[in-house]
C-alpha atoms as a PDB file:
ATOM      1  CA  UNK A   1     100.405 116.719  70.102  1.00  0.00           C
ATOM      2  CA  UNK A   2     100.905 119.775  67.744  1.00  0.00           C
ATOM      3  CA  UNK A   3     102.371 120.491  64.343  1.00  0.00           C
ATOM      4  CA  UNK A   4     102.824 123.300  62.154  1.00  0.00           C
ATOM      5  CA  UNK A   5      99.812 124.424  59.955  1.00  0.00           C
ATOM      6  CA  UNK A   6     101.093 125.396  56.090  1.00  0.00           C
ATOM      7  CA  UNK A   7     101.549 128.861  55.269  1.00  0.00           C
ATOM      8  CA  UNK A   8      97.800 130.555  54.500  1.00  0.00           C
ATOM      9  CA  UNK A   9      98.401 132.636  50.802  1.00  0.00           C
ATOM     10  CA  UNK A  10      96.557 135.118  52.313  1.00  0.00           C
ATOM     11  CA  UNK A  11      97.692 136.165  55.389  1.00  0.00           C
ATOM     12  CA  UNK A  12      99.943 139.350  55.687  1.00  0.00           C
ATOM     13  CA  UNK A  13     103.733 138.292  55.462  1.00  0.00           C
ATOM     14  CA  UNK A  14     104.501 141.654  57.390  1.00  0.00           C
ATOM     15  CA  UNK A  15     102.940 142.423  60.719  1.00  0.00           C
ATOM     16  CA  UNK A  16     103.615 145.310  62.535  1.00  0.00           C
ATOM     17  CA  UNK A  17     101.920 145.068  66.336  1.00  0.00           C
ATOM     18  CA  UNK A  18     101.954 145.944  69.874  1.00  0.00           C
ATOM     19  CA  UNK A  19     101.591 144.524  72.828  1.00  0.00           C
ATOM     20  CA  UNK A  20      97.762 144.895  74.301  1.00  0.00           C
ATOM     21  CA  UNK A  21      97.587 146.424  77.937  1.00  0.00           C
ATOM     22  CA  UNK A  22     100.225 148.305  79.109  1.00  0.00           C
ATOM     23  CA  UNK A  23     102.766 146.772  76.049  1.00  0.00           C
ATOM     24  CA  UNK A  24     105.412 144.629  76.944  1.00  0.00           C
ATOM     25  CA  UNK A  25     105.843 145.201  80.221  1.00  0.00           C
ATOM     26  CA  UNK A  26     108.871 144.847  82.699  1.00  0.00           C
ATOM     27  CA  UNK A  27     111.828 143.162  80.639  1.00  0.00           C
ATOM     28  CA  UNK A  28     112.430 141.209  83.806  1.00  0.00           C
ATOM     29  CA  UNK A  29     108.501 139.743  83.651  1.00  0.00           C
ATOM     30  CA  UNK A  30     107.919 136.119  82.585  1.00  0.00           C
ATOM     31  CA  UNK A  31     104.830 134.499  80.379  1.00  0.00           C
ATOM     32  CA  UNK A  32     102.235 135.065  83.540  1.00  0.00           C
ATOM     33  CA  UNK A  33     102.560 138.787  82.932  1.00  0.00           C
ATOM     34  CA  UNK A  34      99.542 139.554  80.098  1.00  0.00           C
ATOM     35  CA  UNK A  35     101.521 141.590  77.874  1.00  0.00           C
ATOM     36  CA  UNK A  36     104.056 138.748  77.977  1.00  0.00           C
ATOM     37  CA  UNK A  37     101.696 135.970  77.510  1.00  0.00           C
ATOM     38  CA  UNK A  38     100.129 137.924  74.624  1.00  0.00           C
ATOM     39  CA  UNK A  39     103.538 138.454  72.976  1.00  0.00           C
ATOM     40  CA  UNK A  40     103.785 134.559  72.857  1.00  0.00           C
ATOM     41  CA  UNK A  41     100.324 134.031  71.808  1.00  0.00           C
ATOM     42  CA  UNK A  42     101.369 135.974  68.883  1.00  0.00           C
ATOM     43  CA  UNK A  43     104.684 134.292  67.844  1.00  0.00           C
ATOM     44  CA  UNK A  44     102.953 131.112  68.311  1.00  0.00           C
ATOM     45  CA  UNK A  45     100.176 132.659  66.086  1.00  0.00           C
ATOM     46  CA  UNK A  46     102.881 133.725  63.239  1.00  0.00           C
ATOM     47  CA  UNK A  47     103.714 129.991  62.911  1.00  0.00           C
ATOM     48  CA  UNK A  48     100.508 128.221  63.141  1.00  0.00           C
ATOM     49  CA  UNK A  49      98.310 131.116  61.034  1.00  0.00           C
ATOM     50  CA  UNK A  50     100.444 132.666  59.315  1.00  0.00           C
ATOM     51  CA  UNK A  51      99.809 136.273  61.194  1.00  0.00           C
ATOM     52  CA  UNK A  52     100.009 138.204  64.586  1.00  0.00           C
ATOM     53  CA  UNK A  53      95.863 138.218  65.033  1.00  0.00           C
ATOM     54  CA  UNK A  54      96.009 135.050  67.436  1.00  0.00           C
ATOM     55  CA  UNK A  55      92.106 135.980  68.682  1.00  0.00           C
ATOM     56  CA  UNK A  56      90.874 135.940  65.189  1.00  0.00           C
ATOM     57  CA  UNK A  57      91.934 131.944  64.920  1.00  0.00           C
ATOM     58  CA  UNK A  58      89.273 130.923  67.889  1.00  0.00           C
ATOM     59  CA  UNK A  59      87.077 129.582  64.517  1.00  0.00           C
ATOM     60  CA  UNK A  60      89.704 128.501  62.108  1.00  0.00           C
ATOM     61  CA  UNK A  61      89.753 124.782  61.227  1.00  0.00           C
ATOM     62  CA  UNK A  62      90.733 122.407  58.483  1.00  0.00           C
ATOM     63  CA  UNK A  63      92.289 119.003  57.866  1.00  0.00           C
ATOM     64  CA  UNK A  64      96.065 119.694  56.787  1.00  0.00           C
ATOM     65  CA  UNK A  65      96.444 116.379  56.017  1.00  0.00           C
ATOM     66  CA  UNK A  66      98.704 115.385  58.748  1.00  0.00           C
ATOM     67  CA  UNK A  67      97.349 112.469  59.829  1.00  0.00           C
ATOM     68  CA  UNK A  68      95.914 114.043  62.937  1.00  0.00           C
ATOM     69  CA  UNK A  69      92.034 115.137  61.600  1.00  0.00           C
ATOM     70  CA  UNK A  70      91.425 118.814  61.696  1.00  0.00           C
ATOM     71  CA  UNK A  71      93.042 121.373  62.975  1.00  0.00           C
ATOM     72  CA  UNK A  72      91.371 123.935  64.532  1.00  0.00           C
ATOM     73  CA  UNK A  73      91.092 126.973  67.121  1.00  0.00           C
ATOM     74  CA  UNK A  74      93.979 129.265  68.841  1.00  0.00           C
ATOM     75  CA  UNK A  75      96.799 126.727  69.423  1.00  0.00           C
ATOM     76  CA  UNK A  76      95.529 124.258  66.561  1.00  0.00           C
ATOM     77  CA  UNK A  77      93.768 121.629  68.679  1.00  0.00           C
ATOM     78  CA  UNK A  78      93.208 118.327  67.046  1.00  0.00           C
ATOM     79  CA  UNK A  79      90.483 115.878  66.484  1.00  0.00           C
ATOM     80  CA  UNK A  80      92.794 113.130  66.222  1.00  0.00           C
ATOM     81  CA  UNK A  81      95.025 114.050  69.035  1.00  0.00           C
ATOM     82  CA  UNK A  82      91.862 114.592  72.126  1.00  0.00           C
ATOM     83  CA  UNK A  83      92.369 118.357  72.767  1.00  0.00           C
ATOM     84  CA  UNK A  84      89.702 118.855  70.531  1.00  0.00           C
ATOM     85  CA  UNK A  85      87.335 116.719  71.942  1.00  0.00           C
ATOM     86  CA  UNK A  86      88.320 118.352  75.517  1.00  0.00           C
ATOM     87  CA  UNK A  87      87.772 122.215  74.618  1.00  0.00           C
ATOM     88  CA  UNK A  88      84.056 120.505  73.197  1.00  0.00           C
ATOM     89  CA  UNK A  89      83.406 119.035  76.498  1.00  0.00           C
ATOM     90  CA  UNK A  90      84.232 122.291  78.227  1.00  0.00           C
ATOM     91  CA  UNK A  91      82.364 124.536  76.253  1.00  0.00           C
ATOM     92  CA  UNK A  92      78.912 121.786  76.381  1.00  0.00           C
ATOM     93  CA  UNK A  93      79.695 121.621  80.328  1.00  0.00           C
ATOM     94  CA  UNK A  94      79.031 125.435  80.068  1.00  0.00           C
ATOM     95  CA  UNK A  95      76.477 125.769  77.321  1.00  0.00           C
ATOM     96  CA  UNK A  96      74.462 122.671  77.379  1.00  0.00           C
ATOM     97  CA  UNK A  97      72.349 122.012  73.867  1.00  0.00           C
ATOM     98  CA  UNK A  98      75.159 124.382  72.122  1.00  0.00           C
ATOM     99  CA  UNK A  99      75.496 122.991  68.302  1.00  0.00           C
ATOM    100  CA  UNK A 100      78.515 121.184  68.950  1.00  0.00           C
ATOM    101  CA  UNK A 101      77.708 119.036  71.408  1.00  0.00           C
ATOM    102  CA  UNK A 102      75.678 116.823  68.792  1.00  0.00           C
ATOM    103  CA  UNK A 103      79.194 115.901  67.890  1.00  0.00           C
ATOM    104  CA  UNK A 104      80.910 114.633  71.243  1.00  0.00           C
ATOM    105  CA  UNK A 105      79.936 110.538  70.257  1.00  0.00           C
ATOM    106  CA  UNK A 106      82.042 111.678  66.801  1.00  0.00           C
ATOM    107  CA  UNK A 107      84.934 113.526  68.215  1.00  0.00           C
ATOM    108  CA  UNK A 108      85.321 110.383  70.441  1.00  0.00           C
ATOM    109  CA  UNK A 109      85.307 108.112  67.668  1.00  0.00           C
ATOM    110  CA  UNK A 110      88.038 109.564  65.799  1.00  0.00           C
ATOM    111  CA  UNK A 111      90.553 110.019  68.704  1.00  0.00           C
ATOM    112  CA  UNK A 112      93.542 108.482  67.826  1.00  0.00           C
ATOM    113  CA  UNK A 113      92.964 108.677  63.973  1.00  0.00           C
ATOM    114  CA  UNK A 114      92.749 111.183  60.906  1.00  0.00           C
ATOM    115  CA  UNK A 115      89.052 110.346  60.171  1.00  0.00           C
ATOM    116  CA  UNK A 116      85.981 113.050  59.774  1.00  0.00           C
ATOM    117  CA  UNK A 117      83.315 110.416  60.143  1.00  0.00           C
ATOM    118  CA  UNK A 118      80.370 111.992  61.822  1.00  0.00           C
ATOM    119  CA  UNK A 119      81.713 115.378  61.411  1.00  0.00           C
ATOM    120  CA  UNK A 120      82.691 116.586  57.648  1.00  0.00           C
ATOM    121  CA  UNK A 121      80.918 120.206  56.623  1.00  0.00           C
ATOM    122  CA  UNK A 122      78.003 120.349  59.268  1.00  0.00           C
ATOM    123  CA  UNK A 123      80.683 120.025  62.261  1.00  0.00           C
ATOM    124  CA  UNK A 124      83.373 122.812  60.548  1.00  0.00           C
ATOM    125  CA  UNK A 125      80.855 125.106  60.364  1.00  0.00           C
ATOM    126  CA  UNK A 126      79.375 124.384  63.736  1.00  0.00           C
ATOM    127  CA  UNK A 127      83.234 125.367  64.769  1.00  0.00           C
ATOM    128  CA  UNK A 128      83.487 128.701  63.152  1.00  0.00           C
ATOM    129  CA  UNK A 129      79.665 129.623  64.361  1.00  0.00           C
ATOM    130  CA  UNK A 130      80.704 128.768  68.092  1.00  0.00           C
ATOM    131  CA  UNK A 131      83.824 131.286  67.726  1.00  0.00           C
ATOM    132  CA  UNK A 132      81.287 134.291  68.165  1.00  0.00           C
ATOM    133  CA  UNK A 133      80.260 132.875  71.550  1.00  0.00           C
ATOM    134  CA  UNK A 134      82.482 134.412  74.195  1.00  0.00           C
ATOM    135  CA  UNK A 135      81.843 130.784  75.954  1.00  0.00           C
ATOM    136  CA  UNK A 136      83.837 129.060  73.732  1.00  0.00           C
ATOM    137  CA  UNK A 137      86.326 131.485  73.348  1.00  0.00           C
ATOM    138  CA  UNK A 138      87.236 130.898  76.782  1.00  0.00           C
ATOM    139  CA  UNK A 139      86.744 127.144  76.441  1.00  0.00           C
ATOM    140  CA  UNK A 140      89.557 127.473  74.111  1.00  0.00           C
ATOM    141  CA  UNK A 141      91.737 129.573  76.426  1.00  0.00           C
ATOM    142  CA  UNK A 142      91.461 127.437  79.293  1.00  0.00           C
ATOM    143  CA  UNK A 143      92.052 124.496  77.319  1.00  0.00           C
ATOM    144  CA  UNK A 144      95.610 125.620  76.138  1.00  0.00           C
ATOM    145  CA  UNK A 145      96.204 127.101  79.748  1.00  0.00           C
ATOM    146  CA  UNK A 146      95.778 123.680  81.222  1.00  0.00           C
ATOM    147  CA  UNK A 147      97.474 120.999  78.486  1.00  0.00           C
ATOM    148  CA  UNK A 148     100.053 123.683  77.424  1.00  0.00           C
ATOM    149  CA  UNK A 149     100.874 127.025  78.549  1.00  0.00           C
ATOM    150  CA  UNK A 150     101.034 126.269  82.515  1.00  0.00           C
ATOM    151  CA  UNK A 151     102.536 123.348  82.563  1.00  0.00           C
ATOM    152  CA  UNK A 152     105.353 124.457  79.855  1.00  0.00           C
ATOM    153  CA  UNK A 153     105.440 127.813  82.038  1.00  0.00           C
ATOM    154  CA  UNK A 154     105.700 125.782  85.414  1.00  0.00           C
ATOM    155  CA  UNK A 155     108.253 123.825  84.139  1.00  0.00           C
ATOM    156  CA  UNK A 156     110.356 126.614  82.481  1.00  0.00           C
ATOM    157  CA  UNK A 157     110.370 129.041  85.589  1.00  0.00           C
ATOM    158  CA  UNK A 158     111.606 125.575  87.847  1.00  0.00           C
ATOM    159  CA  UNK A 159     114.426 125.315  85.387  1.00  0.00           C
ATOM    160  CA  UNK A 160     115.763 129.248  86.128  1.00  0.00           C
ATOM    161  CA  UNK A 161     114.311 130.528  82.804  1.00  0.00           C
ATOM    162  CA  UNK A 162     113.195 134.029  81.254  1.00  0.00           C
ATOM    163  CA  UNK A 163     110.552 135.186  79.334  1.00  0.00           C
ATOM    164  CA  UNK A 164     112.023 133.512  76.267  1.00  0.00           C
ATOM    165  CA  UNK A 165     112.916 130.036  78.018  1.00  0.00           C
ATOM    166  CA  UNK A 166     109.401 129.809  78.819  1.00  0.00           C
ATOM    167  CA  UNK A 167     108.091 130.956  75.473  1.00  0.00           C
ATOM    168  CA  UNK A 168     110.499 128.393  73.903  1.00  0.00           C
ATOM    169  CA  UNK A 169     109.089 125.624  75.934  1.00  0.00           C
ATOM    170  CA  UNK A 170     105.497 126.607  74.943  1.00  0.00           C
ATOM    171  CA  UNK A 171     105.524 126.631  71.488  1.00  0.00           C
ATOM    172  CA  UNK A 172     107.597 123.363  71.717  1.00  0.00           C
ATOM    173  CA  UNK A 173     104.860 121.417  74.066  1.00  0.00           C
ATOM    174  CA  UNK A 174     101.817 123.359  71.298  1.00  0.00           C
ATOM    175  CA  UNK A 175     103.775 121.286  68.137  1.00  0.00           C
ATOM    176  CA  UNK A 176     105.003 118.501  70.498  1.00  0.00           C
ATOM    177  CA  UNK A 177     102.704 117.399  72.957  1.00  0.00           C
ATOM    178  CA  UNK A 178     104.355 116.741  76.507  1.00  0.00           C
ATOM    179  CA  UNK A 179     105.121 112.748  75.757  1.00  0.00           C
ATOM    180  CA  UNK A 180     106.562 111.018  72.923  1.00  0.00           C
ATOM    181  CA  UNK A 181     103.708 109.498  70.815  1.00  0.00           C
ATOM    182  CA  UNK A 182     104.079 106.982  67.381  1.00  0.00           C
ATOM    183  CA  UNK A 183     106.641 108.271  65.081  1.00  0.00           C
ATOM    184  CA  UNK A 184     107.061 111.511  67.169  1.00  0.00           C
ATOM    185  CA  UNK A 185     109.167 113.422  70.047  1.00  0.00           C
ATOM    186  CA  UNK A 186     107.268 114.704  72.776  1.00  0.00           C
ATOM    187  CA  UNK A 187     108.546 117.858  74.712  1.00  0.00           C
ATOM    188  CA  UNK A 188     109.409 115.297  77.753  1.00  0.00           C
ATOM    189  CA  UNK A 189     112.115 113.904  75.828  1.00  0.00           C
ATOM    190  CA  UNK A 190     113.180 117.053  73.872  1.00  0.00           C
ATOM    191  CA  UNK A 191     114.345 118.554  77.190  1.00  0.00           C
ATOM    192  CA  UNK A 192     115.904 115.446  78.602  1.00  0.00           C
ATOM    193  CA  UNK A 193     118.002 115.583  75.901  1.00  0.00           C
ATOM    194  CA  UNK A 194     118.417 119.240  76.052  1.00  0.00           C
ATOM    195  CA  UNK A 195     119.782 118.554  79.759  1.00  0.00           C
ATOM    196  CA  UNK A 196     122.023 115.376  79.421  1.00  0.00           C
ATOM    197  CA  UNK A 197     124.321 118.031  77.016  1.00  0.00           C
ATOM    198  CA  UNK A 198     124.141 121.675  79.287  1.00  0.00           C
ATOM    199  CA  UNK A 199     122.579 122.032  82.827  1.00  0.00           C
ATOM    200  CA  UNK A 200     119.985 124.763  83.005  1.00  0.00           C
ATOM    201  CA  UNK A 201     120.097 127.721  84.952  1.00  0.00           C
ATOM    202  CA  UNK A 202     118.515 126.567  87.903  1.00  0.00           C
ATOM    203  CA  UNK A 203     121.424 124.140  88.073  1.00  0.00           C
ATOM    204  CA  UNK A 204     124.342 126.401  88.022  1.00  0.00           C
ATOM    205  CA  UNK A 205     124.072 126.351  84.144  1.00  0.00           C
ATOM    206  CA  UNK A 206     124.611 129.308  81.311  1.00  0.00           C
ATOM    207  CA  UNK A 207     120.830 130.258  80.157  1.00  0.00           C
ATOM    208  CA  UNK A 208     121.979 131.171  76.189  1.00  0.00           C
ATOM    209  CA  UNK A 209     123.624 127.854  76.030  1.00  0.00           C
ATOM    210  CA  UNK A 210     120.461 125.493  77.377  1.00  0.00           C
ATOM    211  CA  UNK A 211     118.266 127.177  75.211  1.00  0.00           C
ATOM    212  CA  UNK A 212     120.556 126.566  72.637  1.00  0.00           C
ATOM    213  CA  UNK A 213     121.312 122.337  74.015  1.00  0.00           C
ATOM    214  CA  UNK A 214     117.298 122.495  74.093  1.00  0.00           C
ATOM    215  CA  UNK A 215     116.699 124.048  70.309  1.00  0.00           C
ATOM    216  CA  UNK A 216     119.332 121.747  69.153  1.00  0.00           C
ATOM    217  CA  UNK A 217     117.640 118.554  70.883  1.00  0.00           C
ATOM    218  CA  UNK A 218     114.003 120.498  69.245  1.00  0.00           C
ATOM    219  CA  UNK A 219     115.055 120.784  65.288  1.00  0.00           C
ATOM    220  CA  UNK A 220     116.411 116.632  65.732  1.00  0.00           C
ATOM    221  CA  UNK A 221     113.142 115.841  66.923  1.00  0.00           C
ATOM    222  CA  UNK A 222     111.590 117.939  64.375  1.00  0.00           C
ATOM    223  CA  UNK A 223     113.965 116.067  61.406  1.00  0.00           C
ATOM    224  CA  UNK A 224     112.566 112.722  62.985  1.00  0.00           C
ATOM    225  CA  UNK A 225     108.632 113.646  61.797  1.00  0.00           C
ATOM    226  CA  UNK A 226     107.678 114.203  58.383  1.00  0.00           C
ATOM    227  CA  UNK A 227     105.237 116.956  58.711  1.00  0.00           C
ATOM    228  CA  UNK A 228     107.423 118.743  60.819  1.00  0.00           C
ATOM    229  CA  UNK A 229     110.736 118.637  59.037  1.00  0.00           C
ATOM    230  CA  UNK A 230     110.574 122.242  58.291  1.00  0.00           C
ATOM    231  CA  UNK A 231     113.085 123.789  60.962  1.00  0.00           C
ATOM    232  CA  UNK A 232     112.367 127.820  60.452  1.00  0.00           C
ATOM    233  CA  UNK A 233     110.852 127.965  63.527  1.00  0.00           C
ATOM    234  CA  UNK A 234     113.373 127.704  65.834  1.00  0.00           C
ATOM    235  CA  UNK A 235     116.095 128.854  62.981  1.00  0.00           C
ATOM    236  CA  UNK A 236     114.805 131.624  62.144  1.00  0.00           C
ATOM    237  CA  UNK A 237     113.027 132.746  64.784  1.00  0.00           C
ATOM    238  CA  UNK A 238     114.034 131.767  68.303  1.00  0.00           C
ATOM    239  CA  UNK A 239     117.544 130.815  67.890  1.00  0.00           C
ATOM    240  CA  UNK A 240     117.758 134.294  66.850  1.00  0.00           C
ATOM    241  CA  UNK A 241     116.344 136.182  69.930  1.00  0.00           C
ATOM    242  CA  UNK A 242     118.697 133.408  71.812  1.00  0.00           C
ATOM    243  CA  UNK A 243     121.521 135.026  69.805  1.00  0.00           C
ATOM    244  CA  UNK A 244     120.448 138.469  70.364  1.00  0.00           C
ATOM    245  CA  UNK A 245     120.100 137.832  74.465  1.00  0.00           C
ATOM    246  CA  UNK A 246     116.220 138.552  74.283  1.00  0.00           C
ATOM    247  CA  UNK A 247     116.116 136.512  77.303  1.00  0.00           C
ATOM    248  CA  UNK A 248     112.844 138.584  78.273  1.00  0.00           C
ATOM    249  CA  UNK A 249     111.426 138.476  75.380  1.00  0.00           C
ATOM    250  CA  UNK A 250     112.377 142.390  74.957  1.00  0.00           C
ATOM    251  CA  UNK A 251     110.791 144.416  72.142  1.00  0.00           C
ATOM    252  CA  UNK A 252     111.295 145.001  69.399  1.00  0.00           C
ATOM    253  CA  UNK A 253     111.189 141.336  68.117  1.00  0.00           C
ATOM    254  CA  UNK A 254     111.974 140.698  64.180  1.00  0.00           C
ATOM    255  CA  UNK A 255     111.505 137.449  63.002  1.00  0.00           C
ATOM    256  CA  UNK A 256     110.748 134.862  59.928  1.00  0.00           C
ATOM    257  CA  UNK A 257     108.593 131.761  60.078  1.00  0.00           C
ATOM    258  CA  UNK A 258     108.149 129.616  57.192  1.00  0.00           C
ATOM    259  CA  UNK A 259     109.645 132.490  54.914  1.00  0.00           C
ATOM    260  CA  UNK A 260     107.375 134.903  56.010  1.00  0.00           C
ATOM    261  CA  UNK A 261     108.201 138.408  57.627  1.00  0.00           C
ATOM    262  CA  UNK A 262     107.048 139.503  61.287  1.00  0.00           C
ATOM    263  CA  UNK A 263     107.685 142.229  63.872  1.00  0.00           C
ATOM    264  CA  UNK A 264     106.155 143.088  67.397  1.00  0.00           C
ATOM    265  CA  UNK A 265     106.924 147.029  68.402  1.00  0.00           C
ATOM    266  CA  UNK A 266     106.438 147.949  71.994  1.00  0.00           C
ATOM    267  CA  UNK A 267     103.220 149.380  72.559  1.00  0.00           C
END
């Protein structure tokens, strides 16, 4: 389960970027084209770092004090939550004797809670270290791919979405979590809602209005948690490419998250 980090002082609160590759692509292409996928990397990015540089966050961490333990990495994996401890097994699977490994007995003790025993300063800075090593770089990535993006993805193109339908459902299983948890809403029931008011596409229904039935059932379960009351993300950012019909995530994309300023530009 996710949340949003607070807004870093300073971070840029105006981004101007591209898309990498061949920039964004297709309208018509979903989240599994790469310009696409790094397009959402980067709104998610916006939210939870405060700026468009999503590959520069593979050695951030810090305890935001949301009862969850530290925070850390591309998508803001948790100690407290076990996706932490999962991208640590992955990257020790793959690079036995690396520095963080020391810590897997830790990271298992803290599941479930907000506590840094057996980790504090000598564990945060194993974290950033590891960030140079491409191994763990890609621990990260297939971490997110597997708890996150293609299972939000999967479920998103089954329900007749776009680009946008599928970003939506992303970001909402990276602050979420798939299943409701103590004192929160998981992305399970956030759509359930979302469906008992407007049918999605792939049932005959109108794609603006789900999204709209599923952002409305997103900012109540956001006004249910305390460190997530905050609703700028969807208000102010994809409620408004709902309104504009950026149903494919088309560039350009102008946006505000947590009162800061951000823009993609075709490449």
């Amino acid at each position: 389960m996710k949340h949003r980090r607070p807004a870093l002082a300073a971070t840029l609160a105006l981004v101007l970027a591209g898309c990498s590759g061949s920039g964004s692509g297709s309208p018509e292409k979903g989240l599994g084209d790469p310009a696409k996928k790094d397009i959402a990397m980067r709104l998610v990015s916006s939210a939870e770092n405060s700026t468009l540089d999503w590959k520069a966050q593979y050695g951030y961490i810090e305890d935001i004090g949301d009862g969850r333990g530290y925070t850390a990495g591309i998508i803001g994996f948790c100690s407290g939550t076990g996706d932490l401890l999962k991208v640590v097994e992955r990257y020790t699977a793959k690079r036995p004797g690396n520095a963080l490994g020391e810590f897997l007995p830790a990271l298992r003790a803290v599941n479930g809670g907000d506590s840094h025993e057996g980790l504090g300063g000598a564990f945060t800075e194993a974290w950033a270290k590891a960030a140079a090593d491409p191994v763990f770089r890609s621990s990260q990535d297939a971490e997110r791919d597997r708890a996150y993006f293609d299972p939000a993805v999967g479920r998103a193109e089954a329900d007749g979405l776009g680009a946008l339908g599928q970003f939506i459902y992303y970001d909402a299983y990276v602050m979420h979590g798939y299943a409701d948890a103590e004192g929160t809403v998981g992305f399970r029931t956030i759509r359930a809602r979302a469906v008992a008011e407007t049918e999605p596409p792939s049932e005959g229904g109108d794609e603006e209005a789900y999204l709209n039935a599923f952002l409305d059932a997103r900012v109540a379960a956001l006004r249910e948690e305390p460190s997530h009351r905050d609703t700028s993300r969807v208000e102010t950012a994809q409620r408004v490419f709902v309104r504009q019909g950026k149903l494919w995530l088309e560039t350009p994309l102008v946006w505000k998250v947590y009162g800061e300023s951000f823009r993609i530009d075709a490449g």
